[in-house]
N, C-alpha and C. Protein backbone atom coordinates (compact mmCIF):
# COMPACT_ATOMS: atom_id res chain seq x y z
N UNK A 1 0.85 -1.18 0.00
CA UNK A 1 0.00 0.00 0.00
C UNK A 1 0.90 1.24 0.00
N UNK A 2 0.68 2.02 -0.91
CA UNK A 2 1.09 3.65 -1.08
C UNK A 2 1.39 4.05 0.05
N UNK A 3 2.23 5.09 0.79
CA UNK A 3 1.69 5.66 1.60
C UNK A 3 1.68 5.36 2.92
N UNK A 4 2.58 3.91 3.48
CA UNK A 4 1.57 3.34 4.17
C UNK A 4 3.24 3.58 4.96
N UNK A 5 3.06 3.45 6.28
CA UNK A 5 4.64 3.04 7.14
C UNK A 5 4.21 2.11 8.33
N UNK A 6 5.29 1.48 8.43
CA UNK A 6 5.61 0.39 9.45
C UNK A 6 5.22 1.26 10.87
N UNK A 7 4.60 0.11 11.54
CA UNK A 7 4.39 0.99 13.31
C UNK A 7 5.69 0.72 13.48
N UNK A 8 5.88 2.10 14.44
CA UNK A 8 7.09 2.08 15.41
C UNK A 8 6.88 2.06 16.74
N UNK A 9 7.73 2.11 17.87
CA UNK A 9 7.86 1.71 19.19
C UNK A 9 6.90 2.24 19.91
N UNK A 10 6.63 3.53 19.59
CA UNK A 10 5.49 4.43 19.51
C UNK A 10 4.60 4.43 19.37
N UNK A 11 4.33 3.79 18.32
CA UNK A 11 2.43 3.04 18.20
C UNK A 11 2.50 1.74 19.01
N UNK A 12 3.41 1.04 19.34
CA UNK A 12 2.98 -0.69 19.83
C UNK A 12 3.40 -0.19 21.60
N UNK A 13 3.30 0.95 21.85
CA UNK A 13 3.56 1.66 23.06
C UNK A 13 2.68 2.56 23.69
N UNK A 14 2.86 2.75 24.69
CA UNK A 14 1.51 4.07 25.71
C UNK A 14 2.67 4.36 26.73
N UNK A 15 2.66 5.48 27.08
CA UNK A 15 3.20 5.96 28.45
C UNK A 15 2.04 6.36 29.25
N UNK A 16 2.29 5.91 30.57
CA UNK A 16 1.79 6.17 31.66
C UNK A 16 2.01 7.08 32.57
N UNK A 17 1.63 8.40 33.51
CA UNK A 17 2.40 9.04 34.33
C UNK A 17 1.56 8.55 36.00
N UNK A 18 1.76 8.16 36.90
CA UNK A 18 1.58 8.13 38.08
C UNK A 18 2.21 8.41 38.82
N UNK A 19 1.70 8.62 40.09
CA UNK A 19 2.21 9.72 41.49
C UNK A 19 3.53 9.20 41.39
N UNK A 20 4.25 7.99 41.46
CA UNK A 20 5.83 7.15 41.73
C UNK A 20 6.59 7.33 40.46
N UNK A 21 5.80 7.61 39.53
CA UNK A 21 6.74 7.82 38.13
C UNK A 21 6.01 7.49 36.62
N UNK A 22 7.10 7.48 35.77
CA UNK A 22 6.55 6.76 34.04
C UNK A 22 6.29 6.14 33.67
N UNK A 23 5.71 4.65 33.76
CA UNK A 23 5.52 3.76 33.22
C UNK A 23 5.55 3.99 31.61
N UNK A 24 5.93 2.85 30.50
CA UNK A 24 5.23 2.51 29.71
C UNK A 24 4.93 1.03 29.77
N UNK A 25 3.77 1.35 28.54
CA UNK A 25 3.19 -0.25 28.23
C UNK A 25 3.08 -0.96 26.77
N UNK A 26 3.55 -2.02 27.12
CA UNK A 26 3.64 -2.30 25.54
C UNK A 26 1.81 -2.78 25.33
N UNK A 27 1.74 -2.27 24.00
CA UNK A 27 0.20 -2.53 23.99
C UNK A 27 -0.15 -4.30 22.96
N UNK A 28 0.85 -4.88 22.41
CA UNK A 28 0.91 -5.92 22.33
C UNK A 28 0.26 -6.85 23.78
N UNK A 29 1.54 -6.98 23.96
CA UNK A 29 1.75 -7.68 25.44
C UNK A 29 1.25 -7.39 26.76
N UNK A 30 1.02 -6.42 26.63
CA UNK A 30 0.66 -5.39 27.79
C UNK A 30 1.17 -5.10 29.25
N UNK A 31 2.44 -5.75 28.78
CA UNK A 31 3.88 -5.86 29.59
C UNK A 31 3.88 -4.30 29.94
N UNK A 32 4.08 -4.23 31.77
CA UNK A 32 4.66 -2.56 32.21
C UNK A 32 5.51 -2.62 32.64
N UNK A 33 6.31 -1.71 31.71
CA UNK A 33 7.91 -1.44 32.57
C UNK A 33 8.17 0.24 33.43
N UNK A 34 8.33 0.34 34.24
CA UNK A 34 8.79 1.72 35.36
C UNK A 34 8.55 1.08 36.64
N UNK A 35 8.79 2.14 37.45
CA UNK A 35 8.31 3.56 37.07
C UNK A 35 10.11 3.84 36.50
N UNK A 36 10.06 4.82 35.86
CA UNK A 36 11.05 6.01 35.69
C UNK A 36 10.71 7.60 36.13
N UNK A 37 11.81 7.99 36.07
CA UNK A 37 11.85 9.41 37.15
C UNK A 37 11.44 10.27 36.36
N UNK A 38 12.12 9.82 34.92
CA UNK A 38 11.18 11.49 33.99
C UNK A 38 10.33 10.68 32.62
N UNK A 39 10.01 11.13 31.96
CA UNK A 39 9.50 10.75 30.74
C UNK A 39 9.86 10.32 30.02
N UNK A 40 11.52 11.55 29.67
CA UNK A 40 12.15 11.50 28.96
C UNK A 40 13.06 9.85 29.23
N UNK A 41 13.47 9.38 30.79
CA UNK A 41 13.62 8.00 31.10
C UNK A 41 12.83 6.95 30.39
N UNK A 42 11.63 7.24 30.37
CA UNK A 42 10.37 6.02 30.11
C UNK A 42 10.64 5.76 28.63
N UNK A 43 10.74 6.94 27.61
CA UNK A 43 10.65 7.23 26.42
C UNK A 43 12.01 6.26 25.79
N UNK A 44 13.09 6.71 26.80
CA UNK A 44 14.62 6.21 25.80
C UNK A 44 14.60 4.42 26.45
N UNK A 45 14.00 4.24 27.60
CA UNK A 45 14.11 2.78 27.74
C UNK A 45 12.63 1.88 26.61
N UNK A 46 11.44 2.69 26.68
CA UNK A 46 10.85 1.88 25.25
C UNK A 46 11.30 1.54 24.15
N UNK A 47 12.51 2.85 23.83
CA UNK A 47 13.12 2.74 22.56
C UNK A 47 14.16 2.01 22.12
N UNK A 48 14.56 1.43 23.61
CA UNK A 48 15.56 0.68 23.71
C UNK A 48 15.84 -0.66 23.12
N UNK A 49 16.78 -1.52 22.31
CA UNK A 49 16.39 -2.51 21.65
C UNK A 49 17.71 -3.31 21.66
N UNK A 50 17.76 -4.20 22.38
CA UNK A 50 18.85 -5.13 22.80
C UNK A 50 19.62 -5.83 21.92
N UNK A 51 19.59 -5.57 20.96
CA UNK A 51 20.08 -5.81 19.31
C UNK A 51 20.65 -5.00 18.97
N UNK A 52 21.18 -3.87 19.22
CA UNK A 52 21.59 -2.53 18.66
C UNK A 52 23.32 -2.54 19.35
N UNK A 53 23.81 -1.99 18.67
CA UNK A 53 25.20 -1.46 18.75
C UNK A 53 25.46 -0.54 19.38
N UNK A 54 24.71 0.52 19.18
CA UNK A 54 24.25 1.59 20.38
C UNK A 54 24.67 1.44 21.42
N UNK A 55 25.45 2.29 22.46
CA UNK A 55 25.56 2.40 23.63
C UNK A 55 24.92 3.63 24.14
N UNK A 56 24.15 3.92 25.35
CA UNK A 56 24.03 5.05 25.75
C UNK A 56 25.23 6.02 26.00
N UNK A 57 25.12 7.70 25.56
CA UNK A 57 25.95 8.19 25.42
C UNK A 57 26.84 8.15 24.72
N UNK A 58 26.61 7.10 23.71
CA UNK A 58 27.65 7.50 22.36
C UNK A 58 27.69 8.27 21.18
N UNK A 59 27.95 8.40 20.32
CA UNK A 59 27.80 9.65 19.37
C UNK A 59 28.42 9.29 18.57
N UNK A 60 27.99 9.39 17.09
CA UNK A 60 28.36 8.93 15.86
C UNK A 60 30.14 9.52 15.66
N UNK A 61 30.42 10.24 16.40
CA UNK A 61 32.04 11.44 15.77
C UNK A 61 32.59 10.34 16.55
């Protein structure tokens, strides 16, 4: 289909905010992972993908 893009971590995801912290949830599974302290925490551990080369704090230079 035209037009069309793959879901990302983002759609198969929800964040949560409660009084202790961030949750997200995977909306597959409906697996919850937090709390985390900020959002921005909740956000980079959903995005997180144990396959990746990536280290936190690294930088392409």
């Amino acid at each position: 289909m035209a037009g069309h893009t793959p879901p990302t971590e983002a759609d198969q995801a929800r964040i949560i905010e409660r009084p202790d912290g961030f949750y997200w949830q995977d909306k597959i599974t409906d697996e919850v992972f937090g709390p985390f302290p900020t959002l921005l925490d909740a956000m980079q551990d959903m995005e997180y993908n144990d396959e990746s080369d990536y280290e936190p704090g690294e930088t392409l230079e």
